[in-house]
PDB file of N, CA and C in Angstrom:
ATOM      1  N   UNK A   1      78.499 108.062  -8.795  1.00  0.00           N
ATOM      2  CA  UNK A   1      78.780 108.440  -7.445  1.00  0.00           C
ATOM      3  C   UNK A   1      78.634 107.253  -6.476  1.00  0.00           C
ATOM      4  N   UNK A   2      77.468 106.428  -6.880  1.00  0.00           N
ATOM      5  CA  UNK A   2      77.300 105.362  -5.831  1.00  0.00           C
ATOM      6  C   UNK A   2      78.030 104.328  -6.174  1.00  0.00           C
ATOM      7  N   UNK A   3      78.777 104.248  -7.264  1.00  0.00           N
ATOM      8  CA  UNK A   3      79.854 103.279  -7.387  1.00  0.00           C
ATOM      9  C   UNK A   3      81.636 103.366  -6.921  1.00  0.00           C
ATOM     10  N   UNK A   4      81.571 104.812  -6.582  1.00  0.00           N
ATOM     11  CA  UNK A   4      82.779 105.127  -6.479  1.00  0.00           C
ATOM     12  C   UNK A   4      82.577 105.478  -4.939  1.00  0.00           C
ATOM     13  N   UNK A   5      81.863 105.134  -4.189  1.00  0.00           N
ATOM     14  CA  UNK A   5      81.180 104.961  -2.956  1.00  0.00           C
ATOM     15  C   UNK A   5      81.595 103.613  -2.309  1.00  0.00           C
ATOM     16  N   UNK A   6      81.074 102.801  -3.111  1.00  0.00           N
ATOM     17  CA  UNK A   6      81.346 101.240  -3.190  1.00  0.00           C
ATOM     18  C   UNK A   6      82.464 101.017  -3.102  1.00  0.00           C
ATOM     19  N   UNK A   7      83.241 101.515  -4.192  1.00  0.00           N
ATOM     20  CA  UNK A   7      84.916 100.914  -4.595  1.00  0.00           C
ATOM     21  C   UNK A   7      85.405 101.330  -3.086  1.00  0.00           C
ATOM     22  N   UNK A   8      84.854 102.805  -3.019  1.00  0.00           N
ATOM     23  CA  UNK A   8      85.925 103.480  -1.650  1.00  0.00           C
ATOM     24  C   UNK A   8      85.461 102.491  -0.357  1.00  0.00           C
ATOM     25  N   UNK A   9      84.514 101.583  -0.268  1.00  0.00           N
ATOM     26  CA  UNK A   9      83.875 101.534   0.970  1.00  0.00           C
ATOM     27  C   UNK A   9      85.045  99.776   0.552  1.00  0.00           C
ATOM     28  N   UNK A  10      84.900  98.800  -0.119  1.00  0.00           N
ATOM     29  CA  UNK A  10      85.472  97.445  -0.563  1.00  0.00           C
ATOM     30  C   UNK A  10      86.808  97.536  -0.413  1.00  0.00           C
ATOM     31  N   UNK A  11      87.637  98.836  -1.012  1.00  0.00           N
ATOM     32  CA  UNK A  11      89.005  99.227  -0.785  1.00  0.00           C
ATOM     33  C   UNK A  11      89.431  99.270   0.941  1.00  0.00           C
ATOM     34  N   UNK A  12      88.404  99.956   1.650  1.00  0.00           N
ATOM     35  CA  UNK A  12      88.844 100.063   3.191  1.00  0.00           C
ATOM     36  C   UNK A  12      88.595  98.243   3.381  1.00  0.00           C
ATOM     37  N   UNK A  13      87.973  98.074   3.420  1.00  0.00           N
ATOM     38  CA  UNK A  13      87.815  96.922   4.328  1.00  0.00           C
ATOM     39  C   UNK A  13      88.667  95.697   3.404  1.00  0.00           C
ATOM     40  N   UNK A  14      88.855  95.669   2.550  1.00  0.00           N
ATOM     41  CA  UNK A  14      89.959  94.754   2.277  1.00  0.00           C
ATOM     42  C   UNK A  14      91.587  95.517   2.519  1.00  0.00           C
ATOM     43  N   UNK A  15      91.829  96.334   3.129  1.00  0.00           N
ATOM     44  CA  UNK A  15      92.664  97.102   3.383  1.00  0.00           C
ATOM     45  C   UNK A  15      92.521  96.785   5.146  1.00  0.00           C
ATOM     46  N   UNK A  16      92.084  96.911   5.305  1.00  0.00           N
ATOM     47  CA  UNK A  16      91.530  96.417   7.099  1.00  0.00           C
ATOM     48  C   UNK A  16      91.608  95.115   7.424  1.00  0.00           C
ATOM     49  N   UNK A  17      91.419  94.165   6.808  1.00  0.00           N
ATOM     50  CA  UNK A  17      91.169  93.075   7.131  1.00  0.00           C
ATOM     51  C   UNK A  17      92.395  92.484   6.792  1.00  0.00           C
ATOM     52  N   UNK A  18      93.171  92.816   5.785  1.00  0.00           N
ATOM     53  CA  UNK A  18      94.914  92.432   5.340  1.00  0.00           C
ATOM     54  C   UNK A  18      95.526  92.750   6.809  1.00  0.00           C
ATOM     55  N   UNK A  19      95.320  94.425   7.026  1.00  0.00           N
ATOM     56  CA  UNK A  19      95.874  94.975   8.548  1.00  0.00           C
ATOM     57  C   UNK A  19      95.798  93.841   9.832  1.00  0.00           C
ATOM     58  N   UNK A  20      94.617  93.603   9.274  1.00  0.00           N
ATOM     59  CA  UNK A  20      94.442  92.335  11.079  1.00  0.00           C
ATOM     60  C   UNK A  20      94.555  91.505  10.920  1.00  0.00           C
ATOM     61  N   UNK A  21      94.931  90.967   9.662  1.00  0.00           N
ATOM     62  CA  UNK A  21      95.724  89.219   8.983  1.00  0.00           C
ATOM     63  C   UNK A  21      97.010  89.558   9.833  1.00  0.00           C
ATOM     64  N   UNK A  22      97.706  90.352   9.366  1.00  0.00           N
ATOM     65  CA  UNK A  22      98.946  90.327   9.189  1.00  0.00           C
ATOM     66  C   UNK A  22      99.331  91.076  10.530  1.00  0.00           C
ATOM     67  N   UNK A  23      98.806  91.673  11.604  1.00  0.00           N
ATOM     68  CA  UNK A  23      98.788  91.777  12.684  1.00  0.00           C
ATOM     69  C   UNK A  23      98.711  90.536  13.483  1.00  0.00           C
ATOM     70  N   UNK A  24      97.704  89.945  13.364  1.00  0.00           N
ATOM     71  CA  UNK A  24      97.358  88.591  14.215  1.00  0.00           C
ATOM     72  C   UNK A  24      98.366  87.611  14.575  1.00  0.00           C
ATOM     73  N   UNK A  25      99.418  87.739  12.781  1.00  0.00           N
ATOM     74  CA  UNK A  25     100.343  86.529  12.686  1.00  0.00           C
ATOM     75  C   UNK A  25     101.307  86.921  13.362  1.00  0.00           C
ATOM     76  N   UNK A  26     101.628  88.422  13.266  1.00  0.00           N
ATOM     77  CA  UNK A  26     103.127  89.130  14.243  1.00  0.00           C
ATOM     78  C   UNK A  26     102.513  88.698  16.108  1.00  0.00           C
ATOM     79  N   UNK A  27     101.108  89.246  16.334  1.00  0.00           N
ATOM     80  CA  UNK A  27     101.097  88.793  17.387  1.00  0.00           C
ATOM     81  C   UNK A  27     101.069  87.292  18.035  1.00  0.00           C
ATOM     82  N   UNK A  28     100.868  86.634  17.030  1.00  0.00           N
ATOM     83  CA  UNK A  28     101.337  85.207  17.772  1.00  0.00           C
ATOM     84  C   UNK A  28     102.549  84.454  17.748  1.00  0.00           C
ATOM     85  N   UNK A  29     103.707  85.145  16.995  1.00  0.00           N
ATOM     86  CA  UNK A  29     104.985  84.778  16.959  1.00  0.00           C
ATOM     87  C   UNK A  29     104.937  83.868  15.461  1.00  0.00           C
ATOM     88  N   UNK A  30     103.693  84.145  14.301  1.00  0.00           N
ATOM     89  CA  UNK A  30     104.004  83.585  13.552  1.00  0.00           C
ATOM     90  C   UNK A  30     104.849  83.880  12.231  1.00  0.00           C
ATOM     91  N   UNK A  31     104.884  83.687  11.329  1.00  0.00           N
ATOM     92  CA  UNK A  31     106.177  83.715   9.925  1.00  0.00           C
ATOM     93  C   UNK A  31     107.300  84.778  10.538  1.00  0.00           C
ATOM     94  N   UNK A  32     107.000  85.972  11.023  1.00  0.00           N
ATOM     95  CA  UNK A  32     107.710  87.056  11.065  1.00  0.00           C
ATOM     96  C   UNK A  32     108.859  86.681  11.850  1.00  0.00           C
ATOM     97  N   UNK A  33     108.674  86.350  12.999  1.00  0.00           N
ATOM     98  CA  UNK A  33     109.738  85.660  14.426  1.00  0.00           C
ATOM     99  C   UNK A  33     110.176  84.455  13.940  1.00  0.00           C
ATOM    100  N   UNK A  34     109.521  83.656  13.553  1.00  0.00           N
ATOM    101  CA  UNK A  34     110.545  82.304  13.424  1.00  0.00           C
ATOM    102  C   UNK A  34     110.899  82.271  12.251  1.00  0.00           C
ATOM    103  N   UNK A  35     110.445  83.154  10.986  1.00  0.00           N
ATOM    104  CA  UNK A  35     111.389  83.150   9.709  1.00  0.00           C
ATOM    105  C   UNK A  35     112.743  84.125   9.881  1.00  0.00           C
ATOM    106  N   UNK A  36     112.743  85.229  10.844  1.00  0.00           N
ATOM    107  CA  UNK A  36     113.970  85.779  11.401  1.00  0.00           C
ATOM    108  C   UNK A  36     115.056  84.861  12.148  1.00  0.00           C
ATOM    109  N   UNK A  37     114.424  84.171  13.160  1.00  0.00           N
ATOM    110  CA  UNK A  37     115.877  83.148  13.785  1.00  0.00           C
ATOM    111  C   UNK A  37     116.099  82.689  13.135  1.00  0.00           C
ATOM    112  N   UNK A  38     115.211  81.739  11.905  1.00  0.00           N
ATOM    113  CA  UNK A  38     115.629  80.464  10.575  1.00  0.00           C
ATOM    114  C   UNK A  38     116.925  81.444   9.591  1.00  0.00           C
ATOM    115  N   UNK A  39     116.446  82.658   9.699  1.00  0.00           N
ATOM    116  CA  UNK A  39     117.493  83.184   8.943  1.00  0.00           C
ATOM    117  C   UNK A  39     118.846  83.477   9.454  1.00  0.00           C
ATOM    118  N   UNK A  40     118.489  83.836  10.460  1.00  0.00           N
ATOM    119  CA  UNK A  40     119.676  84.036  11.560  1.00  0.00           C
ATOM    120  C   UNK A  40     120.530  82.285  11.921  1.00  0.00           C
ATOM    121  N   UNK A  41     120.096  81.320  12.518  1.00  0.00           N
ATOM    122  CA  UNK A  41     120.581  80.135  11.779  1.00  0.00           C
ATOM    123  C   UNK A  41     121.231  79.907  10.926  1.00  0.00           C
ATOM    124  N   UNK A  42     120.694  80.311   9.485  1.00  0.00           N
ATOM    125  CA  UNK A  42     121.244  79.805   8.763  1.00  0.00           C
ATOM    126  C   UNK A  42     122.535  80.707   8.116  1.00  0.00           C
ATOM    127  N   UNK A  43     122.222  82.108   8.459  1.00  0.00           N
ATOM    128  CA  UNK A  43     122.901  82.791   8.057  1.00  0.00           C
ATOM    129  C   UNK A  43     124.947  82.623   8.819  1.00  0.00           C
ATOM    130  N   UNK A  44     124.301  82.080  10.218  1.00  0.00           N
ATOM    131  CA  UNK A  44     125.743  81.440  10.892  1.00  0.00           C
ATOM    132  C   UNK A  44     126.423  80.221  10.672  1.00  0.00           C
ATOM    133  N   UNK A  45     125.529  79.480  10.224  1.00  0.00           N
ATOM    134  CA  UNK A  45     126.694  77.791   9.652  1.00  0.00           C
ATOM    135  C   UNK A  45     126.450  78.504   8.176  1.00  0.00           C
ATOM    136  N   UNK A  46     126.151  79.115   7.584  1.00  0.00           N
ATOM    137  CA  UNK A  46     126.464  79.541   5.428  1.00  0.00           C
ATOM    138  C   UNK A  46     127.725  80.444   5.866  1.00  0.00           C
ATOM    139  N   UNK A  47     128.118  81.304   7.116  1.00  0.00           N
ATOM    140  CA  UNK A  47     129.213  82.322   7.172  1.00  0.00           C
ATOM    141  C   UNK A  47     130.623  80.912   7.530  1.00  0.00           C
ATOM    142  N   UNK A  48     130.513  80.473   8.167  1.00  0.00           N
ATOM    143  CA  UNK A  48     130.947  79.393   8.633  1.00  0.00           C
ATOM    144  C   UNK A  48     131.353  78.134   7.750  1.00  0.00           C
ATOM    145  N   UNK A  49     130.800  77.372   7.069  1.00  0.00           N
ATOM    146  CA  UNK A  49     130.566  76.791   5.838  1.00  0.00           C
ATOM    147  C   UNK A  49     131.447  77.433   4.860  1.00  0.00           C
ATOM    148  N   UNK A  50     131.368  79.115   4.442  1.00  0.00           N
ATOM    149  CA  UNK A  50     131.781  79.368   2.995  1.00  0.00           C
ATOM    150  C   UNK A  50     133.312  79.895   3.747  1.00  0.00           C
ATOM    151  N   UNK A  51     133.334  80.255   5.011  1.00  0.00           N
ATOM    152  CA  UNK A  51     135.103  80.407   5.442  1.00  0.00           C
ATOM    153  C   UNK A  51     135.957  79.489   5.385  1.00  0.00           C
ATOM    154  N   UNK A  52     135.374  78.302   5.506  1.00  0.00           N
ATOM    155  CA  UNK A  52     135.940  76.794   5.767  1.00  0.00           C
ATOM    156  C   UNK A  52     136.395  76.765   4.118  1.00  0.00           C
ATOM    157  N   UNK A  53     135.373  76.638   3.841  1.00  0.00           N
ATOM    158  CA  UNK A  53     135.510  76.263   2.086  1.00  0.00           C
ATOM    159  C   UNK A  53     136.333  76.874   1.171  1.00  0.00           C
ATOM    160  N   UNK A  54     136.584  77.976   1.225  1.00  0.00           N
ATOM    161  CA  UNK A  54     137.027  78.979   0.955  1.00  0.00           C
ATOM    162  C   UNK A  54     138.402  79.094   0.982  1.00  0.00           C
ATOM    163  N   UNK A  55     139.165  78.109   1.746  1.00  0.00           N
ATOM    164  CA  UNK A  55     140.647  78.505   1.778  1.00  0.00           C
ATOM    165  C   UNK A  55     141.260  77.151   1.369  1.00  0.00           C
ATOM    166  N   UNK A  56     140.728  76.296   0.184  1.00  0.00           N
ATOM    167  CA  UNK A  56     140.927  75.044   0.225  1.00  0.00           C
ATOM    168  C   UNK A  56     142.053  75.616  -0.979  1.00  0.00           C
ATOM    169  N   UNK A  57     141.915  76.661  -1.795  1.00  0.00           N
ATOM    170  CA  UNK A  57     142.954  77.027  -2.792  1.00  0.00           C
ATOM    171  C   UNK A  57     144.091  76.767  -2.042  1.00  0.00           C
ATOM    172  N   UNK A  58     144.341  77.664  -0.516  1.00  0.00           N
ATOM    173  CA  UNK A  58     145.667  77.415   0.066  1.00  0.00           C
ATOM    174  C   UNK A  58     145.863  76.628   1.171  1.00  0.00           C
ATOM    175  N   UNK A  59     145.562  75.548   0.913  1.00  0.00           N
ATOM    176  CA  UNK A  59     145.707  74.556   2.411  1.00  0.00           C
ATOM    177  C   UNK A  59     147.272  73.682   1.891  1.00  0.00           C
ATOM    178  N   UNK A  60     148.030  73.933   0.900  1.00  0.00           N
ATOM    179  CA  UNK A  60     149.267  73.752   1.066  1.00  0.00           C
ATOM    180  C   UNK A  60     150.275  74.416   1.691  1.00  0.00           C
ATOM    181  N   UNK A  61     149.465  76.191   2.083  1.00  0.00           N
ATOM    182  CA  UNK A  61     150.057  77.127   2.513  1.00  0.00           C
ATOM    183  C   UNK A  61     150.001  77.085   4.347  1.00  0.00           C
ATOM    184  N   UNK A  62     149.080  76.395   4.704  1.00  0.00           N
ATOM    185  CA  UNK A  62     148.730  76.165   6.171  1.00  0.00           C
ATOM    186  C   UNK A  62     149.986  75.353   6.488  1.00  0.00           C
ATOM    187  N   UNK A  63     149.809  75.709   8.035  1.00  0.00           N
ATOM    188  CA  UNK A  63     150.567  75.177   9.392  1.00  0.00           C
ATOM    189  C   UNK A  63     149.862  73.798   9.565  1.00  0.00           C
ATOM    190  N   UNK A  64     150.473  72.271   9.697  1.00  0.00           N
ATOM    191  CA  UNK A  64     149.749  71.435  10.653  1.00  0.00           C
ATOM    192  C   UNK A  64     148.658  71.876  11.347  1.00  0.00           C
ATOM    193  N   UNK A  65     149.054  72.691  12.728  1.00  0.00           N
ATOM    194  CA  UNK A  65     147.972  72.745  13.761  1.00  0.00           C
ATOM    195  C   UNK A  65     146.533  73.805  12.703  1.00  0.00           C
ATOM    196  N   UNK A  66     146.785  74.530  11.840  1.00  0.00           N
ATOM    197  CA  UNK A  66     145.708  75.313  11.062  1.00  0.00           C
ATOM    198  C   UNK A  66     144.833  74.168   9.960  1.00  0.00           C
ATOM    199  N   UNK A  67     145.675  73.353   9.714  1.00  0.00           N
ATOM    200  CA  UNK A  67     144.857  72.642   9.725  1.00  0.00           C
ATOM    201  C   UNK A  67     144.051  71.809   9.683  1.00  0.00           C
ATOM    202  N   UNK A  68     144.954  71.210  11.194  1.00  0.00           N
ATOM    203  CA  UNK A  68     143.605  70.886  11.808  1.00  0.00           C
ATOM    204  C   UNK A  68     142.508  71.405  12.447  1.00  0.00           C
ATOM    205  N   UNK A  69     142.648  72.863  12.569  1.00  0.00           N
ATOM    206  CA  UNK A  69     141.791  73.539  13.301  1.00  0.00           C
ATOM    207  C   UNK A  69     140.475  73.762  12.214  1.00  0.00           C
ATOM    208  N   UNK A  70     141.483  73.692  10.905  1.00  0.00           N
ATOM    209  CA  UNK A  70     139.900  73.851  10.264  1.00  0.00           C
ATOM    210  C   UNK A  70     139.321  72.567   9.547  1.00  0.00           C
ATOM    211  N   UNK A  71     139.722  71.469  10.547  1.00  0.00           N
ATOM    212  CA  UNK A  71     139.343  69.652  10.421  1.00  0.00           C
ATOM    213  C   UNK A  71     138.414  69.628  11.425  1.00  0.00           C
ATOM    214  N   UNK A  72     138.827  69.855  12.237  1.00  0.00           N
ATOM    215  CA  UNK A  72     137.579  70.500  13.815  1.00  0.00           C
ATOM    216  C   UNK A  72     136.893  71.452  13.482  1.00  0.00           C
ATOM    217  N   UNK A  73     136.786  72.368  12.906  1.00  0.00           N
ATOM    218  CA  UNK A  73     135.277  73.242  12.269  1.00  0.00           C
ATOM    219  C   UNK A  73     135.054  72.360  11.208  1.00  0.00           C
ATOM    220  N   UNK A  74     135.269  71.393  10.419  1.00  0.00           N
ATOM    221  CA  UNK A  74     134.200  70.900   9.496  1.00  0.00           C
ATOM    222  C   UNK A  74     133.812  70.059  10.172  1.00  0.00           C
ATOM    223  N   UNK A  75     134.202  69.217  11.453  1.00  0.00           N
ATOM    224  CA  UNK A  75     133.460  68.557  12.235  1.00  0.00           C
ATOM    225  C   UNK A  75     132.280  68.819  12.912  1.00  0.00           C
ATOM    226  N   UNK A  76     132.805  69.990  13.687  1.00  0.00           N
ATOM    227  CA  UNK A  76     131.709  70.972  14.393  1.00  0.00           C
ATOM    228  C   UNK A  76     130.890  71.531  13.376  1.00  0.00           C
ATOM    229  N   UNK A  77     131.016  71.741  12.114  1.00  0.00           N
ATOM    230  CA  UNK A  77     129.705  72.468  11.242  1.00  0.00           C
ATOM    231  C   UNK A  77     128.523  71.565  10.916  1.00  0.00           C
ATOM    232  N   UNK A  78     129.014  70.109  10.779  1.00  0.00           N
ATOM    233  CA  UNK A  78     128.563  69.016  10.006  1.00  0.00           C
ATOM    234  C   UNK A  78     126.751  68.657  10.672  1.00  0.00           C
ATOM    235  N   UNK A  79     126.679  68.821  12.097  1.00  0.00           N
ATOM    236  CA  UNK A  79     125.593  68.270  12.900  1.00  0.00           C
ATOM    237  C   UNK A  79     124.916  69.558  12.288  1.00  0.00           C
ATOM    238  N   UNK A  80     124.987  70.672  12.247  1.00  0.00           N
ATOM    239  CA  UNK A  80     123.909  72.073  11.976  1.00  0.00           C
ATOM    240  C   UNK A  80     123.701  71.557  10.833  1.00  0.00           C
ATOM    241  N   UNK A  81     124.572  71.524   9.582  1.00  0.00           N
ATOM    242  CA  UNK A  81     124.415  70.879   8.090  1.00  0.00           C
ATOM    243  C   UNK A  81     123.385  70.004   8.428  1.00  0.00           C
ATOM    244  N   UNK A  82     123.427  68.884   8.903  1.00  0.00           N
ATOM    245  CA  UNK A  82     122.123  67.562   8.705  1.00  0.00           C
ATOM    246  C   UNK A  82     121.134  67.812   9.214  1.00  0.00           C
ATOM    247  N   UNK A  83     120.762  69.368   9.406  1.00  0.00           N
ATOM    248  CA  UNK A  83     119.445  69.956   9.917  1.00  0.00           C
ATOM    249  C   UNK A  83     118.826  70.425   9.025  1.00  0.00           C
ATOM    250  N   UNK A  84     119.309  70.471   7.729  1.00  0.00           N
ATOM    251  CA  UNK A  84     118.736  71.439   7.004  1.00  0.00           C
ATOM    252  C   UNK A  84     118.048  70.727   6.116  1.00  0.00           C
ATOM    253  N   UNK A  85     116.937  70.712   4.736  1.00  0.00           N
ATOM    254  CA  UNK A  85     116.147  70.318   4.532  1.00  0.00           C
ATOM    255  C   UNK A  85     117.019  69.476   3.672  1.00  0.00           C
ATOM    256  N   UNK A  86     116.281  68.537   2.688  1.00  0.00           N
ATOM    257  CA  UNK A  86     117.119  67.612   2.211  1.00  0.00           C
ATOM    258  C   UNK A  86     117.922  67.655   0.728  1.00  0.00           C
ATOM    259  N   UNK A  87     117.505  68.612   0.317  1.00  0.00           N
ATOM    260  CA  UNK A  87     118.497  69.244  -1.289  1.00  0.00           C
ATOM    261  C   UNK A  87     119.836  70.166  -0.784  1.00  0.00           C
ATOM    262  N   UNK A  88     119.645  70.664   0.281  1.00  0.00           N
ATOM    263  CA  UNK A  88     120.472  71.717   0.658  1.00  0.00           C
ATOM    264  C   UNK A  88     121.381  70.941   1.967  1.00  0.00           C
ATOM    265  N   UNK A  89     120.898  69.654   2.409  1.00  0.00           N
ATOM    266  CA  UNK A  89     121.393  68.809   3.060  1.00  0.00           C
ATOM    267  C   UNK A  89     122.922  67.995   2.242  1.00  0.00           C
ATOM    268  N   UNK A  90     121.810  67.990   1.588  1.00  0.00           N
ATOM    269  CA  UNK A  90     122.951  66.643   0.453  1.00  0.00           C
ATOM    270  C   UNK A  90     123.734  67.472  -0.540  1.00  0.00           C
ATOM    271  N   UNK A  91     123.816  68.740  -0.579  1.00  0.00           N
ATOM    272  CA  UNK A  91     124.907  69.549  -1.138  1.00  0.00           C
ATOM    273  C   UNK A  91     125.647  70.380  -0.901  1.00  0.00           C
ATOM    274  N   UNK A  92     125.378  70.661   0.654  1.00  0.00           N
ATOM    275  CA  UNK A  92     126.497  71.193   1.660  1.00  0.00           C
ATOM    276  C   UNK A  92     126.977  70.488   2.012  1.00  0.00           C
ATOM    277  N   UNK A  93     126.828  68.695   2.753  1.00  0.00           N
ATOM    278  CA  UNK A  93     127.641  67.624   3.309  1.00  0.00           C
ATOM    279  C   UNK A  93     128.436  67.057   2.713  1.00  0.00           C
ATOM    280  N   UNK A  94     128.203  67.054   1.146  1.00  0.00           N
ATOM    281  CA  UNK A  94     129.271  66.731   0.104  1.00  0.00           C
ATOM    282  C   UNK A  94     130.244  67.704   0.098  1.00  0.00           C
ATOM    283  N   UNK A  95     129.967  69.007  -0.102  1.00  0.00           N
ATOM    284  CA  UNK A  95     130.871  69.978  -0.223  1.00  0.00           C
ATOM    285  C   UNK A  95     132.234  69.983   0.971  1.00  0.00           C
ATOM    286  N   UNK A  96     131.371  69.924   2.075  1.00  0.00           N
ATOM    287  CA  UNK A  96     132.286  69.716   3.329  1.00  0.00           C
ATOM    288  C   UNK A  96     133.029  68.798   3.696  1.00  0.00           C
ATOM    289  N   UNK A  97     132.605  67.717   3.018  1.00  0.00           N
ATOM    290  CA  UNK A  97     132.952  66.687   2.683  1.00  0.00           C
ATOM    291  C   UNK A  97     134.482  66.422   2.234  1.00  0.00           C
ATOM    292  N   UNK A  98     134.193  66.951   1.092  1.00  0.00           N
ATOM    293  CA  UNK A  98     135.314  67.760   0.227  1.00  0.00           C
ATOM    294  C   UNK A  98     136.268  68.357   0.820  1.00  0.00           C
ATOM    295  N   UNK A  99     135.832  69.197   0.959  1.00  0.00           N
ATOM    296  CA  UNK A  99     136.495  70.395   1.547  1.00  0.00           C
ATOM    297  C   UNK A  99     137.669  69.888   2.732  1.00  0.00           C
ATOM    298  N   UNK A 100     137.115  69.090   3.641  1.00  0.00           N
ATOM    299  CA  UNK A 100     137.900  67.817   4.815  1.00  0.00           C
ATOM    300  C   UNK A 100     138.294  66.910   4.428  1.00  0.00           C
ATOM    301  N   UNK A 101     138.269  66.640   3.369  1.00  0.00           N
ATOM    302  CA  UNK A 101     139.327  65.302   3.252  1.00  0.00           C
ATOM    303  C   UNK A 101     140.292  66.238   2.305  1.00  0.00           C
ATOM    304  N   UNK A 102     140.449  67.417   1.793  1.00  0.00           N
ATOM    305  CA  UNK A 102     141.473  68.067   1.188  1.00  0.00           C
ATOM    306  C   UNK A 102     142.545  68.317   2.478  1.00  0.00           C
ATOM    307  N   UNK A 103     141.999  68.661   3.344  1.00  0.00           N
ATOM    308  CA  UNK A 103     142.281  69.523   4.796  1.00  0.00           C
ATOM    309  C   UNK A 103     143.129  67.923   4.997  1.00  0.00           C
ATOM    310  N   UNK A 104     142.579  67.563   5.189  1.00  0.00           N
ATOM    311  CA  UNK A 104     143.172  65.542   5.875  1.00  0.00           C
ATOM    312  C   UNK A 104     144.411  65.446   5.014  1.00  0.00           C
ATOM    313  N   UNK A 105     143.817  65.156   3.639  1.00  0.00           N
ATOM    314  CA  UNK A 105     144.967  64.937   2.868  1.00  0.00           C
ATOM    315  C   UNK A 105     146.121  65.886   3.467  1.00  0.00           C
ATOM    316  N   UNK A 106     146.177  67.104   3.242  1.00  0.00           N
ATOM    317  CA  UNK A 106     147.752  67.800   2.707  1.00  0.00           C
ATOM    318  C   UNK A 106     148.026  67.515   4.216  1.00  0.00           C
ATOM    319  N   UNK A 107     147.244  67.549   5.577  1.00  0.00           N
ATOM    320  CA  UNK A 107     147.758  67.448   6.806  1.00  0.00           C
ATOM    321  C   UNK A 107     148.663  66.170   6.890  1.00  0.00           C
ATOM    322  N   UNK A 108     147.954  65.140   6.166  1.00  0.00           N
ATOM    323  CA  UNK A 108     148.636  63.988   6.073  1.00  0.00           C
ATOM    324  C   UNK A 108     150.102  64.131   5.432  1.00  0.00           C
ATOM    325  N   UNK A 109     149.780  64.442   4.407  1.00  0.00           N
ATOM    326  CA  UNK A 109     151.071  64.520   3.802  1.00  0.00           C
ATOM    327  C   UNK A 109     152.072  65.306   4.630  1.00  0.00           C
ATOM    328  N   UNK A 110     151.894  66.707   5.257  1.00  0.00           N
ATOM    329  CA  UNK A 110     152.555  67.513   5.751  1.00  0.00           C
ATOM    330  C   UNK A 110     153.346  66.769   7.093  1.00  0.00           C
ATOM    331  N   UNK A 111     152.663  65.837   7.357  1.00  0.00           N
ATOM    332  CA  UNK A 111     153.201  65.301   8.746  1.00  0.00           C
ATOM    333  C   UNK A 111     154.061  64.157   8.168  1.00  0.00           C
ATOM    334  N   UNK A 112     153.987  63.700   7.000  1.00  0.00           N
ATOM    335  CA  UNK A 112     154.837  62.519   6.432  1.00  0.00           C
ATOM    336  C   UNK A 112     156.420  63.137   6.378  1.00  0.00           C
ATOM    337  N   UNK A 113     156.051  63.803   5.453  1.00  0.00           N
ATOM    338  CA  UNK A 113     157.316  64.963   5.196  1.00  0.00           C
ATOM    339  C   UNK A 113     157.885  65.592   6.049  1.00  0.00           C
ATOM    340  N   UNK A 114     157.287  66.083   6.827  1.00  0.00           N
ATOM    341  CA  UNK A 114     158.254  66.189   8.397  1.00  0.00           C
ATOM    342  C   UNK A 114     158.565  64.773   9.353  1.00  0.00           C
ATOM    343  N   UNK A 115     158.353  63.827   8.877  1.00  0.00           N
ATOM    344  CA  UNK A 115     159.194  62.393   9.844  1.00  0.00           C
ATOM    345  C   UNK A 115     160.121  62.072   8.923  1.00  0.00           C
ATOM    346  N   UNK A 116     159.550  62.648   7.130  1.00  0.00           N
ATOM    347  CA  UNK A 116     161.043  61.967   6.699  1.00  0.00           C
ATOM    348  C   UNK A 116     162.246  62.629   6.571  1.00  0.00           C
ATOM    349  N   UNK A 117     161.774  64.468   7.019  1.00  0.00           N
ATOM    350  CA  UNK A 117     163.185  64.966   7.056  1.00  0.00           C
ATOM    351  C   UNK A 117     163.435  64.775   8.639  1.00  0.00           C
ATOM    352  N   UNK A 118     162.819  64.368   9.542  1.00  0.00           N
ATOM    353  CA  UNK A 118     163.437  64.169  10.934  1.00  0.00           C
ATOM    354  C   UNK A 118     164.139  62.993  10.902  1.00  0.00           C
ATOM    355  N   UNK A 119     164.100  61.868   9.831  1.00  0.00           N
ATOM    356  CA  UNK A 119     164.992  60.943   9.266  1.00  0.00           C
ATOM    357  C   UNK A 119     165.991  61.515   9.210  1.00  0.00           C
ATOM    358  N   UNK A 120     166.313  62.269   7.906  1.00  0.00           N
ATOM    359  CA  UNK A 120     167.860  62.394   7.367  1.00  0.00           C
ATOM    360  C   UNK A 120     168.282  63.509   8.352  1.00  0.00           C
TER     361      UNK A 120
END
């Protein structure tokens, strides 16, 4: 009886004291609030990032001005990219990397091919 007294009495108060850990940290704006914006962050340049990336199958199928529009979002993504820690730095900037000089290339080409039929 006086052990199962004990357990019940060790169970509350390590049950209590977790409660006001983990209270304390919400009330000071700690893990809970700033691991939500970090996610929120990141969750907008990864939506951003994988749209870009994502249409490199058909960038023979794009317009000139499309894209360049999506030469100017890998520009504009690139500064959020070099924020991020340094494994996940150096393998999204390559990717994008990628991803923009495909975009460059066929634009390039696409604009060649239209001066040489404005030739003949």
């Amino acid at each position: 009886m006086v052990l199962k007294a004990k357990f019940k009495a060790t169970t509350v108060a390590v049950l209590l004291s977790m409660g006001l850990a983990l209270y304390s940290v919400r009330a000071i704006g700690g893990p809970s609030a700033s691991a939500a914006q970090a996610d929120a962050a990141q969750e907008s340049w990864q939506k951003e990032f994988d749209s870009i990336c994502a249409q490199t199958e058909d960038a023979m199928t794009f317009s000139q001005a499309e894209l360049t529009d999506l030469i100017r979002r890998c520009d504009n993504l690139q500064p959020r990219i070099e924020k991020l820690d340094e494994s996940r730095k150096k393998v999204h900037l390559e990717r994008l990397r990628k991803c923009r000089g495909l975009y460059a290339y066929v634009l390039d080409a696409k604009r060649l091919d239209s001066k040489a039929k404005e030739k003949k």
